[in-house]
C-alpha atoms as a PDB file:
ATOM      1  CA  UNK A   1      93.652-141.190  20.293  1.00  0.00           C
ATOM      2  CA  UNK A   2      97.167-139.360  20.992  1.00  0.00           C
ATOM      3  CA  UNK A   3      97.408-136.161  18.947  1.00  0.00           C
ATOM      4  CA  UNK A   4     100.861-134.508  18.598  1.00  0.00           C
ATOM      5  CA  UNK A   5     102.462-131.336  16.764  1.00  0.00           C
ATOM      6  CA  UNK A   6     106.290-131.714  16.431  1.00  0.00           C
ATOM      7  CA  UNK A   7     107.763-129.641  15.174  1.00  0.00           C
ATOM      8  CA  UNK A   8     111.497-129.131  13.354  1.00  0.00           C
ATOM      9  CA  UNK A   9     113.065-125.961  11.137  1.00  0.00           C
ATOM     10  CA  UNK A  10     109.495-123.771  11.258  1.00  0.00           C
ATOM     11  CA  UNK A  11     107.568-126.922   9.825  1.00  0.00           C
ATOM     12  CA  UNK A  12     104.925-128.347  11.899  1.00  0.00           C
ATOM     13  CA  UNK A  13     103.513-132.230  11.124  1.00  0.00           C
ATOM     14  CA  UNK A  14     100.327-133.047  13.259  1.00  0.00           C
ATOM     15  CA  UNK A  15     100.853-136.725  13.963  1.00  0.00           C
ATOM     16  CA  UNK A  16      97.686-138.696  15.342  1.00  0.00           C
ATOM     17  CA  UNK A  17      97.863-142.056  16.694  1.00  0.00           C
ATOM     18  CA  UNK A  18      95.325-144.493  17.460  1.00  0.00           C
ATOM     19  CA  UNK A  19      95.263-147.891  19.762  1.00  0.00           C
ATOM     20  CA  UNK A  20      96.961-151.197  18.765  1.00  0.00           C
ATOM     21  CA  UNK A  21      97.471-154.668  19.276  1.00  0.00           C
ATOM     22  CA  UNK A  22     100.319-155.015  17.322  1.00  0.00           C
ATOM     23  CA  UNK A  23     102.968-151.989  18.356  1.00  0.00           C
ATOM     24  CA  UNK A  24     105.272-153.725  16.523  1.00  0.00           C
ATOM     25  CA  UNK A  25     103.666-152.859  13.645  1.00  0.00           C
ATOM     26  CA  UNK A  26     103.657-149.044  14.003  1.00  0.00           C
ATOM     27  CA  UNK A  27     105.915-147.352  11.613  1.00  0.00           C
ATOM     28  CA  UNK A  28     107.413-143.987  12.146  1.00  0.00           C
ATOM     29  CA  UNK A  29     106.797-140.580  10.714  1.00  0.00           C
ATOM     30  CA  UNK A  30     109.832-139.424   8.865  1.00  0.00           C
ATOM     31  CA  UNK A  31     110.429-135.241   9.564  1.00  0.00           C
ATOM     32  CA  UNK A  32     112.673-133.437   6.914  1.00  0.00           C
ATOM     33  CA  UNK A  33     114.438-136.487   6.594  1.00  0.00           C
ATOM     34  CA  UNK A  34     116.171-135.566   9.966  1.00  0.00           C
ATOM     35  CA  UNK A  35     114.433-137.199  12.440  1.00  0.00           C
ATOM     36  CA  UNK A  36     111.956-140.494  12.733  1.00  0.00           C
ATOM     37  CA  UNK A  37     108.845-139.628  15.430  1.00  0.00           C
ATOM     38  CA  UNK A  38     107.315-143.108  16.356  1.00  0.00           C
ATOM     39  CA  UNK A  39     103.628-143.403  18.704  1.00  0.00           C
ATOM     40  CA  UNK A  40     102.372-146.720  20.360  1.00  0.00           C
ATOM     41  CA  UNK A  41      99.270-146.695  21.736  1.00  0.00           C
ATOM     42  CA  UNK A  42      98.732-150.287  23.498  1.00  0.00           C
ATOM     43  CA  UNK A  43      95.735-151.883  24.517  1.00  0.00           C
ATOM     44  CA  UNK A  44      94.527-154.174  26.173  1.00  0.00           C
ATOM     45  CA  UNK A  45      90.430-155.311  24.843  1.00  0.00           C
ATOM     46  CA  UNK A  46      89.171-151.628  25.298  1.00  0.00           C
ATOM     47  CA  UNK A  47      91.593-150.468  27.822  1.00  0.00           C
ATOM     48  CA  UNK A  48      94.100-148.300  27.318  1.00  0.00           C
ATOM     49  CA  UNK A  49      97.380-149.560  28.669  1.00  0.00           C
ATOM     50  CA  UNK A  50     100.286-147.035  28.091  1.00  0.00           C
ATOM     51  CA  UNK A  51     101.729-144.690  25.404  1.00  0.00           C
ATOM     52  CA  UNK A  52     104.871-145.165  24.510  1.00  0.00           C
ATOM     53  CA  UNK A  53     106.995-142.236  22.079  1.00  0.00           C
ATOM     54  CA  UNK A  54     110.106-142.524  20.558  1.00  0.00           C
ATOM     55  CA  UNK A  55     112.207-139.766  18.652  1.00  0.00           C
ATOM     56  CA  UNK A  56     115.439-141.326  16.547  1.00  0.00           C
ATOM     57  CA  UNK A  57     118.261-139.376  14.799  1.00  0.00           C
ATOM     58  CA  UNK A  58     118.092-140.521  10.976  1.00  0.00           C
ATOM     59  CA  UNK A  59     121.810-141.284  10.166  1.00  0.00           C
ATOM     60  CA  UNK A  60     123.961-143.849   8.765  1.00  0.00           C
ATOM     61  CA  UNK A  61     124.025-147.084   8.854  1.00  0.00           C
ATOM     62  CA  UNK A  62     120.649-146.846  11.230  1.00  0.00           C
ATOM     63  CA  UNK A  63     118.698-144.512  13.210  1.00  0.00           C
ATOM     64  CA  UNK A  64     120.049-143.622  16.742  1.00  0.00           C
ATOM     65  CA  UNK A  65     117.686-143.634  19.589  1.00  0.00           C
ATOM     66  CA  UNK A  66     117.065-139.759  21.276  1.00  0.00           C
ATOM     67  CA  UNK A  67     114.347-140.295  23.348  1.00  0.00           C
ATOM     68  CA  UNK A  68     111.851-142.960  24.620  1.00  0.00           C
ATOM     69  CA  UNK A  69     109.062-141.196  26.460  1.00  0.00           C
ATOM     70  CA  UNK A  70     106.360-144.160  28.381  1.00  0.00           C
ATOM     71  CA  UNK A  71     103.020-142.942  30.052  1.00  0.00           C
ATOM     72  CA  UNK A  72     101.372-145.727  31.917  1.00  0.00           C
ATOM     73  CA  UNK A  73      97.383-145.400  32.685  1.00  0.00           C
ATOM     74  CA  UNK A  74      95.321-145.806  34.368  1.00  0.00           C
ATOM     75  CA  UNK A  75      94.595-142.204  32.200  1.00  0.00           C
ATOM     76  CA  UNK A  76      91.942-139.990  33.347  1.00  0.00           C
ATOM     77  CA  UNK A  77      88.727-139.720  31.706  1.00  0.00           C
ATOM     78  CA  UNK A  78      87.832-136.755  29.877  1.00  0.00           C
ATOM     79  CA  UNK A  79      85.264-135.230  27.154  1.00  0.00           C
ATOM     80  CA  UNK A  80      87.894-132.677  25.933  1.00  0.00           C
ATOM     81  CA  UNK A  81      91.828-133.480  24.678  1.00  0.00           C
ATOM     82  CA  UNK A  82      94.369-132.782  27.730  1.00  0.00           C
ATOM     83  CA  UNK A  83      98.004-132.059  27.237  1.00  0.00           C
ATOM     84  CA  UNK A  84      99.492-135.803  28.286  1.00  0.00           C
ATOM     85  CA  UNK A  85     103.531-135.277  27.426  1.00  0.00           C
ATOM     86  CA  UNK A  86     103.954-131.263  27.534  1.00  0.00           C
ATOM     87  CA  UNK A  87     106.317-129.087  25.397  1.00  0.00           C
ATOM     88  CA  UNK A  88     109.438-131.842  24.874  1.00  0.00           C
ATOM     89  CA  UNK A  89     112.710-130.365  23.192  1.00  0.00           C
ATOM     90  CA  UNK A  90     114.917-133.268  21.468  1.00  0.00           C
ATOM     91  CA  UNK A  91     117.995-132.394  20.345  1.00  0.00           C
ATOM     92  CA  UNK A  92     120.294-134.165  17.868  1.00  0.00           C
ATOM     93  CA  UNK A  93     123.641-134.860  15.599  1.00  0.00           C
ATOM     94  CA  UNK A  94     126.345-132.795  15.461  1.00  0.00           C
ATOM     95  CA  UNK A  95     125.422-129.479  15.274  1.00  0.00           C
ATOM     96  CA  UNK A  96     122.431-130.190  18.321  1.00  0.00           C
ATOM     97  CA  UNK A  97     119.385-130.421  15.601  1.00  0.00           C
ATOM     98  CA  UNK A  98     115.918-129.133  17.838  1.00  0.00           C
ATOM     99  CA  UNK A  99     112.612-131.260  17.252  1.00  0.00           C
ATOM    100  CA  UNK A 100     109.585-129.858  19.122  1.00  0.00           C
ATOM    101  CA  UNK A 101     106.775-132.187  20.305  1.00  0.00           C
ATOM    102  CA  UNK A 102     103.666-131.907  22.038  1.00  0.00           C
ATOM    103  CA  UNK A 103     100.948-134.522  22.443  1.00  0.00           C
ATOM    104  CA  UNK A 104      97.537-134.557  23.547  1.00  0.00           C
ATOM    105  CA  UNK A 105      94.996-137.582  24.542  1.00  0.00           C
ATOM    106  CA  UNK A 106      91.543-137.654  24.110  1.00  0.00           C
ATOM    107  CA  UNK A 107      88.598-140.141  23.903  1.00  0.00           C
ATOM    108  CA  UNK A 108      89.256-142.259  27.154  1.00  0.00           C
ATOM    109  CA  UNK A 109      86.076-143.215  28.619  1.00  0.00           C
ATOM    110  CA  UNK A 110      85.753-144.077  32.342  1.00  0.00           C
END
């Protein structure tokens, strides 16, 4: 499971994301109607394959692509949640908007 905190204008969402199949069929979190924060966690049978995160700009006539962030495994195994992306800063739109993310993975077995 990838846990993350992002963060935009004081309000923090926790965001937690578990393993699919089907990443096309992961919708994104909408924050303050500013931003759209998006988590893929692939697999492969019980093997996780890579974590993909993507941060868009909500505007008109569609959402503009900020960031794509891609981890690749193999991941390291561990009892406790470990900081996998650090502190990211995204910034967007015309006046530079700030979105704040941090996500952490847990429950990878060896």
């Amino acid at each position: 499971m990838l846990r993350c905190e992002v963060t935009y204008a004081g309000t923090t969402h926790v965001i937690q994301a578990t393993p699919t199949t089907d990443p096309y069929a992961v919708e994104p979190v909408d924050i303050a109607e500013r931003f759209l924060f998006k988590v893929v966690l692939s697999t492969t049978g019980k093997q996780l394959d890579h974590a993909l995160i993507y941060v868009y700009l909500q505007q008109t006539p569609r959402p503009v692509l900020l960031q794509q962030a891609k981890y690749f495994g193999p991941f390291k195994s561990s009892k406790q949640a470990y900081l996998l992306t650090g502190e990211q800063h995204v910034y967007g739109g015309p006046i530079e908007r700030e979105l704040i993310y941090q996500c952490w993975l847990s429950g990878i077995k060896p």
